[in-house]
Protein backbone atom coordinates (compact mmCIF):
# COMPACT_ATOMS: atom_id res chain seq x y z
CA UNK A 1 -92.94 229.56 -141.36
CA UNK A 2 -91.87 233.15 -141.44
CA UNK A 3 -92.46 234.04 -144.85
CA UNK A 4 -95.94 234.26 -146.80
CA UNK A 5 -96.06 235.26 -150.57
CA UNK A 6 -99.62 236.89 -149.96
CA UNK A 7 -100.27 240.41 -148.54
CA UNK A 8 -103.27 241.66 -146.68
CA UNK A 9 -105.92 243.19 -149.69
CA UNK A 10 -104.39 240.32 -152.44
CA UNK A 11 -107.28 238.97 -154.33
CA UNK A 12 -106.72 235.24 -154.17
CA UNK A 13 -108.15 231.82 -155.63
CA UNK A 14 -108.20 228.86 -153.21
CA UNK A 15 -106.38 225.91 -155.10
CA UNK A 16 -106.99 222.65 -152.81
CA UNK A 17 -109.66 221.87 -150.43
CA UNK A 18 -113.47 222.07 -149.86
CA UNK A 19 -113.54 225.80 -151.26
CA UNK A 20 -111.33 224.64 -153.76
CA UNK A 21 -112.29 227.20 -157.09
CA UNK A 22 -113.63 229.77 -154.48
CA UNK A 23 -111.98 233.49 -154.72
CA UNK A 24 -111.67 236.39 -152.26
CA UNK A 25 -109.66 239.02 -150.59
CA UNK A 26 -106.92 238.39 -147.86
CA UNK A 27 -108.28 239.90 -144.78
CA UNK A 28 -105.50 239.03 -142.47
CA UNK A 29 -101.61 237.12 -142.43
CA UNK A 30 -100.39 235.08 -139.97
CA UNK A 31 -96.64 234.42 -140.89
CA UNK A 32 -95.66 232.83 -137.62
CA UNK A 33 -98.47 230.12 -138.10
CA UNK A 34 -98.45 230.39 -141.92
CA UNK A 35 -102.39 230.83 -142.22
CA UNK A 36 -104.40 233.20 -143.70
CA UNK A 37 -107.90 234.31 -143.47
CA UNK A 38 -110.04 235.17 -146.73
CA UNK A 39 -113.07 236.52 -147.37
CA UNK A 40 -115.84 234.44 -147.46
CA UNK A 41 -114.10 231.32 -147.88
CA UNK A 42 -113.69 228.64 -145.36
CA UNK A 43 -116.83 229.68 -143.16
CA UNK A 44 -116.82 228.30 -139.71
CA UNK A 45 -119.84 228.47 -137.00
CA UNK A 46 -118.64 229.77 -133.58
CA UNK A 47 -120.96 229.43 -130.70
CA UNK A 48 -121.13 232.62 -129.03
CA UNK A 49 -122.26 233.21 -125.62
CA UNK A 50 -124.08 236.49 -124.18
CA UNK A 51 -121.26 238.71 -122.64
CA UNK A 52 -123.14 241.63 -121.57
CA UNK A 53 -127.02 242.19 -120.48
CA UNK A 54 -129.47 242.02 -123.28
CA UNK A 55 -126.89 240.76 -125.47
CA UNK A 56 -127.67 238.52 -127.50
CA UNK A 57 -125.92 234.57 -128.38
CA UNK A 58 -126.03 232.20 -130.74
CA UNK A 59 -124.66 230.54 -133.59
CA UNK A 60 -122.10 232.78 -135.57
CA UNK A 61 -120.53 232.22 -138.99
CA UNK A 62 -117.11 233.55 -139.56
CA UNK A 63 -114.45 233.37 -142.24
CA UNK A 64 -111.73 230.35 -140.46
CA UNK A 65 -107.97 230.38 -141.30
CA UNK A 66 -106.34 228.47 -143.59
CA UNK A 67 -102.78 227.15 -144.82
CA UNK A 68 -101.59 229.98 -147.23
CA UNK A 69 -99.98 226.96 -149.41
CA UNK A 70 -103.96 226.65 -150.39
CA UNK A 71 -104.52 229.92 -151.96
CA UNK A 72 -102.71 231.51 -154.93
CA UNK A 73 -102.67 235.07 -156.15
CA UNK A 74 -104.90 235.99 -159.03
CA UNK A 75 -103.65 237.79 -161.52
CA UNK A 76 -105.38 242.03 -161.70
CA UNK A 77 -104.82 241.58 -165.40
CA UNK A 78 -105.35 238.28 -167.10
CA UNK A 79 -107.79 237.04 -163.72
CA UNK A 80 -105.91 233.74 -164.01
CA UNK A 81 -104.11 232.26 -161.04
CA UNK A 82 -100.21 233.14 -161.21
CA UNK A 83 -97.39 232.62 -159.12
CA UNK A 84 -95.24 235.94 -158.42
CA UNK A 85 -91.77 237.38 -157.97
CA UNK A 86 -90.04 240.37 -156.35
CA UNK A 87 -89.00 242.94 -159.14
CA UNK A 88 -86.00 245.37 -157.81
CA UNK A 89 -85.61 247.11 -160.78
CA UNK A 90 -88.74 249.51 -160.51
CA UNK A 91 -88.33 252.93 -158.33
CA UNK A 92 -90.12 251.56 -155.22
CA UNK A 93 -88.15 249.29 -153.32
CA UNK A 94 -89.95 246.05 -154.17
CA UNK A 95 -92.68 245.23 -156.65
CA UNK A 96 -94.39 242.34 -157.06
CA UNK A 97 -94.99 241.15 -160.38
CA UNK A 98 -96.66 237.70 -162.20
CA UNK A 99 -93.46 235.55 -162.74
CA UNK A 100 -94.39 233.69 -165.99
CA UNK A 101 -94.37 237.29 -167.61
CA UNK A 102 -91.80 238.92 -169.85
CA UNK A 103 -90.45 241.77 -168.16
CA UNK A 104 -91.45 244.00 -170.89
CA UNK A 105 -95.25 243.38 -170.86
C-alpha cells in the first residue's frame, strides 16, 4: 500500500477488532506497510532489557501498530465516524472534508 486516508494528529475510532469502539489520535503512518499507530489503543508489552548501568528493565506497555483499514476518521463536528474526500475547490491546495456532506454545510 502506498496510500493511507489518515494523517498524523487525525482523531480516529477503531472499527474492527479487540479495541473495536476505542478512539484516539494517530501518532504515526506507515504507508509502505499500511499500519498505523494510535494512541492508547492496541497496547502491547515489550520486554525490555537494561542497556546501560543502573538502568533499569522490565515489562513495558506500548501503543502496537495496526492495519489503517481498522480505524476511521471521526468527524471534529458531528463526533460520528465519517469517511472523507479531497476538496480542490478551497484556497489551500487540498482539504479534506466528511464526504456524506453537502458542500455547502
Amino acid at each position: 500500500m502506498s496510500k493511507v486516508h489518515v494523517k498524523t494528529g487525525d482523531t480516529v475510532i477503531v472499527i474492527s477488532g479487540k479495541d473495536k469502539g476505542k478512539q484516539g489520535q494517530v501518532l504515526a503512518v506507515s504507508p509502505k506497510e499500511g499500519k498505523v499507530i494510535v494512541e492508547k489503543v492496541n497496547m502491547v508489552s515489550k520486554h525490555v532489557k537494561p542497556r546501560k548501568m543502573g538502568e533499569q528493565g522490565g515489562i513495558v506497555k506500548a501503543e502496537g501498530a495496526m492495519y489503517a483499514s481498522k480505524v476511521q476518521i471521526v468527524c471534529p463536528r458531528c463526533k460520528k465516524q465519517t469517511r472523507v474526500c479531497l476538496l480542490y475547490t478551497s484556497p489551500s491546495p487540498r482539504d479534506r472534508q466528511k464526504s456524506r456532506m453537502p458542500s455547502s454545510a
